[in-house]
C-alpha atoms as a PDB file:
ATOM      1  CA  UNK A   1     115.376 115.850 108.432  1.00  0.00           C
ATOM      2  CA  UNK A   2     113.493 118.947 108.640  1.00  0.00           C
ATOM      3  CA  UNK A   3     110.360 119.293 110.590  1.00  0.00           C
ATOM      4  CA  UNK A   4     108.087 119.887 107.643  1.00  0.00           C
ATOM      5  CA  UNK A   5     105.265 118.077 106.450  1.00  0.00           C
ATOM      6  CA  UNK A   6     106.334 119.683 102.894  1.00  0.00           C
ATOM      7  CA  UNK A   7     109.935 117.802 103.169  1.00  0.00           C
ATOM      8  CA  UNK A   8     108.096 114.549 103.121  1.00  0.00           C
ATOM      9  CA  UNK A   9     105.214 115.491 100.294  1.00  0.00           C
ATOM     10  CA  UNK A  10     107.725 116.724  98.181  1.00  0.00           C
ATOM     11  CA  UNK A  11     109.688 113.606  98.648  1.00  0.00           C
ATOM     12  CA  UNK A  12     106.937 111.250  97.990  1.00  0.00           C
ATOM     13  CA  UNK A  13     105.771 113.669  94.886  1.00  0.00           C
ATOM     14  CA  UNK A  14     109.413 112.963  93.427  1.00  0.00           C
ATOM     15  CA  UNK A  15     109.140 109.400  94.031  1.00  0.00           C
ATOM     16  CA  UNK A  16     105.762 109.019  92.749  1.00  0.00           C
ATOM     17  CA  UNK A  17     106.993 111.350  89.814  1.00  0.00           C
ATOM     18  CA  UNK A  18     109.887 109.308  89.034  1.00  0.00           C
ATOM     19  CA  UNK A  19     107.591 105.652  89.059  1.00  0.00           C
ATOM     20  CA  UNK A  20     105.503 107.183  86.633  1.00  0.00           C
ATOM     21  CA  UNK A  21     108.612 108.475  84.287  1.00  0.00           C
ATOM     22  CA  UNK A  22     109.864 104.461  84.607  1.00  0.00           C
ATOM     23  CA  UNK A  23     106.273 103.009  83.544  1.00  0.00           C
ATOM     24  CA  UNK A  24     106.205 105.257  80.516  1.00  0.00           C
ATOM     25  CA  UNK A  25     109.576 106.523  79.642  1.00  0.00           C
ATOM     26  CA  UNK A  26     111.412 103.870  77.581  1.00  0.00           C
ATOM     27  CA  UNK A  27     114.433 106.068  77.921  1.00  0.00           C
ATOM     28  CA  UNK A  28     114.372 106.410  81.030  1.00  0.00           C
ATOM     29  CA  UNK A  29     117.473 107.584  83.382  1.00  0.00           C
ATOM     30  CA  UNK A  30     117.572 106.396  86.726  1.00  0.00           C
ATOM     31  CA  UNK A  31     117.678 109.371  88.928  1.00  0.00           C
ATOM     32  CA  UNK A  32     120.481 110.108  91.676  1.00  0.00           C
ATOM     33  CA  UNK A  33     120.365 108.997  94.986  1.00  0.00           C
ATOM     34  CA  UNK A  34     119.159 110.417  97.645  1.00  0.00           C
ATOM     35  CA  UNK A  35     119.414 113.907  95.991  1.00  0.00           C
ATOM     36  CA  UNK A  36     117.080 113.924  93.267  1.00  0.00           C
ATOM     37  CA  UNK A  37     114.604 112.094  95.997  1.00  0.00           C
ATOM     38  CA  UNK A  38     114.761 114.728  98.603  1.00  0.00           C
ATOM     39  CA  UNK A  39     114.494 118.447  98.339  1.00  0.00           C
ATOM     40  CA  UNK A  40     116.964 120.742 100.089  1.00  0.00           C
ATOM     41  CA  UNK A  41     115.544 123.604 100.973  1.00  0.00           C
ATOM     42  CA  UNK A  42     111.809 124.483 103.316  1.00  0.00           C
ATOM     43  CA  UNK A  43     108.918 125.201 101.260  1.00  0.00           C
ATOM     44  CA  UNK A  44     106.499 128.936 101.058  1.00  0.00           C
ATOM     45  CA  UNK A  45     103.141 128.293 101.017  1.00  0.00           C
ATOM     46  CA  UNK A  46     103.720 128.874  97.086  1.00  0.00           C
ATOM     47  CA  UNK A  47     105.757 125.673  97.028  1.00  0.00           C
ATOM     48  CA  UNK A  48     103.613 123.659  99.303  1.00  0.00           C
ATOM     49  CA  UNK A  49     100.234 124.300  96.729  1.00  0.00           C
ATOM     50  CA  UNK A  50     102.398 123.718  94.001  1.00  0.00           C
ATOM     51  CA  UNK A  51     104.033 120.084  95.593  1.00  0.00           C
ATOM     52  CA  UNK A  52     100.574 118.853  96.715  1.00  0.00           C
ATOM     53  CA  UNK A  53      98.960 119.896  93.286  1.00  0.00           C
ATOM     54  CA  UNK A  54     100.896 118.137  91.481  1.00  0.00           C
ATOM     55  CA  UNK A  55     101.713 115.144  94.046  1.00  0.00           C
ATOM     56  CA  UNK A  56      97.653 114.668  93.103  1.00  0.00           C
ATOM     57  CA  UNK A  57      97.887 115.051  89.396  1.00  0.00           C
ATOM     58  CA  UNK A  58     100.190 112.548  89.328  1.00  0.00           C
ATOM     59  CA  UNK A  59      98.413 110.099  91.771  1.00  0.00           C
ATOM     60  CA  UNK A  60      95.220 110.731  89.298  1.00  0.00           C
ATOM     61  CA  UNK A  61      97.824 109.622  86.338  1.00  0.00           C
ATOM     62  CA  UNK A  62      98.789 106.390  88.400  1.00  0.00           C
ATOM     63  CA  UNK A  63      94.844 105.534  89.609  1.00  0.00           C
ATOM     64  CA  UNK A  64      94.054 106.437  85.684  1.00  0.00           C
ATOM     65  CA  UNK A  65      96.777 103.904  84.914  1.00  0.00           C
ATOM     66  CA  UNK A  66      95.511 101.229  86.936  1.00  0.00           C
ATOM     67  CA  UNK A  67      91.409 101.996  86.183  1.00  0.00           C
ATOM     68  CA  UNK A  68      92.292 101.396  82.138  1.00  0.00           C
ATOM     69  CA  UNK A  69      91.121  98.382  81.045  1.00  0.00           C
ATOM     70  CA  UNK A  70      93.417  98.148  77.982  1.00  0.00           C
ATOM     71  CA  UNK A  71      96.694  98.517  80.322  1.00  0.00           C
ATOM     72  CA  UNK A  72      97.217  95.226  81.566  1.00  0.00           C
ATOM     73  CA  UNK A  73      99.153  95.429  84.645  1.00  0.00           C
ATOM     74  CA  UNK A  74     100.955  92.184  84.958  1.00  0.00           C
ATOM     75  CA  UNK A  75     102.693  92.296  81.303  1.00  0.00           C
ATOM     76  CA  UNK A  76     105.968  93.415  81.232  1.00  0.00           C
ATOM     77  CA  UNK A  77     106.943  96.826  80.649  1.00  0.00           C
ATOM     78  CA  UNK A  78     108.696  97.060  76.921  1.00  0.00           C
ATOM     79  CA  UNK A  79     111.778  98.869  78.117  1.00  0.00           C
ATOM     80  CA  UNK A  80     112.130  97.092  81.629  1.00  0.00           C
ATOM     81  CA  UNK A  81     110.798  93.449  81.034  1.00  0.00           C
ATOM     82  CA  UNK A  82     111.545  92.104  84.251  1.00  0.00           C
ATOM     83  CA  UNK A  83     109.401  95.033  85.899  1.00  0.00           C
ATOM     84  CA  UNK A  84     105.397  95.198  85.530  1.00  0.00           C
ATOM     85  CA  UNK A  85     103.415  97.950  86.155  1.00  0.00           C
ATOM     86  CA  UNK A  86     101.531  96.652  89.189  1.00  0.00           C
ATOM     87  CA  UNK A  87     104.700  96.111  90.922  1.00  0.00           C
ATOM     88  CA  UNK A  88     105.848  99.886  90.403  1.00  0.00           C
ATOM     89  CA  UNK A  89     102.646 100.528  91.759  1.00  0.00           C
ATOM     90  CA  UNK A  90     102.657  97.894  94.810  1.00  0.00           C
ATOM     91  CA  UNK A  91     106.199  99.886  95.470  1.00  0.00           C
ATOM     92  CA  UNK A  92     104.181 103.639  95.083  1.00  0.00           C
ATOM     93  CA  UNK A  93     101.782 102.316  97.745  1.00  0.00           C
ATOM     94  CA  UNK A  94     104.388 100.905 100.171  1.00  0.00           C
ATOM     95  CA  UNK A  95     106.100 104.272 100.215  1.00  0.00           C
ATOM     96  CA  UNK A  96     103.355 106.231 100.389  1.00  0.00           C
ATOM     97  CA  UNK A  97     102.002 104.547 103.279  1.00  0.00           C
ATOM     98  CA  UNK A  98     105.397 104.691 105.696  1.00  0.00           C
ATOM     99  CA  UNK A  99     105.622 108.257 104.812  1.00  0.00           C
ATOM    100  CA  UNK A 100     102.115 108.502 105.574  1.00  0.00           C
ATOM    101  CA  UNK A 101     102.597 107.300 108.610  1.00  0.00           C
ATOM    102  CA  UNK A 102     105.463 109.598 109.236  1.00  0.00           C
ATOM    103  CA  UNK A 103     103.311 112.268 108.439  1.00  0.00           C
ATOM    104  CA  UNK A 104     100.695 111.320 111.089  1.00  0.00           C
ATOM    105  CA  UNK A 105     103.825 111.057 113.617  1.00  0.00           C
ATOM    106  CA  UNK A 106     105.039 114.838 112.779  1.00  0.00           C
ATOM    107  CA  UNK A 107     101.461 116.364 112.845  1.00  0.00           C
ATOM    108  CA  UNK A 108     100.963 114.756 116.169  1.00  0.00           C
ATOM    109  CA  UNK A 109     104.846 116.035 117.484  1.00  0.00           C
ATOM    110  CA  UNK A 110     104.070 119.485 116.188  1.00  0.00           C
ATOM    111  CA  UNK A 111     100.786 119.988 117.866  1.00  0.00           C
ATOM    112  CA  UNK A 112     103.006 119.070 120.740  1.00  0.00           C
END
């Protein structure tokens, strides 16, 4: 794995991307694994705005999701009935946190 802080933002902003896409897509295609997940080359500064803007634009979409009174969170979603939306976002948070935590881990390593 690269030592980038990016690699594992941009990672988490596909992820988080592709949650979203399964709550609200009902066509929805499964993306490829672990390719689609993880990007392959090291980030500008350019990228790195552009991968944290929108890793937060979508987080706002998710917390939006979850703040709306009208969703309700435990129904099932129409085109995945055995999945609900507060279980796509128990998953979000799960991932976010261990790669949160391996972002703690690098920014200590790199200070040295």
């Amino acid at each position: 794995m690269p030592h980038s802080p990016w690699y594992l933002v941009e990672h988490m902003r596909r992820a988080q991307r592709d949650i979203i896409d399964f709550i609200q897509n009902p066509d929805y295609r499964e993306m490829n694994w672990p390719r689609d997940y993880w990007p392959t080359a090291e980030a500008d500064t350019n990228t790195w705005n552009q991968s944290t803007e929108r890793f937060f634009a979508d987080r706002k979409e998710l917390t939006q999701m979850v703040g709306d009174d009208s969703i309700d969170l435990f129904a099932p979603i129409a085109h995945a009935p055995d999945y609900t939306i507060f279980r796509e976002i128990i998953i979000m948070a799960n991932h976010h946190s261990y790669h949160t935590g391996q972002l703690l881990y690098l920014k200590r390593a790199l200070e040295g």
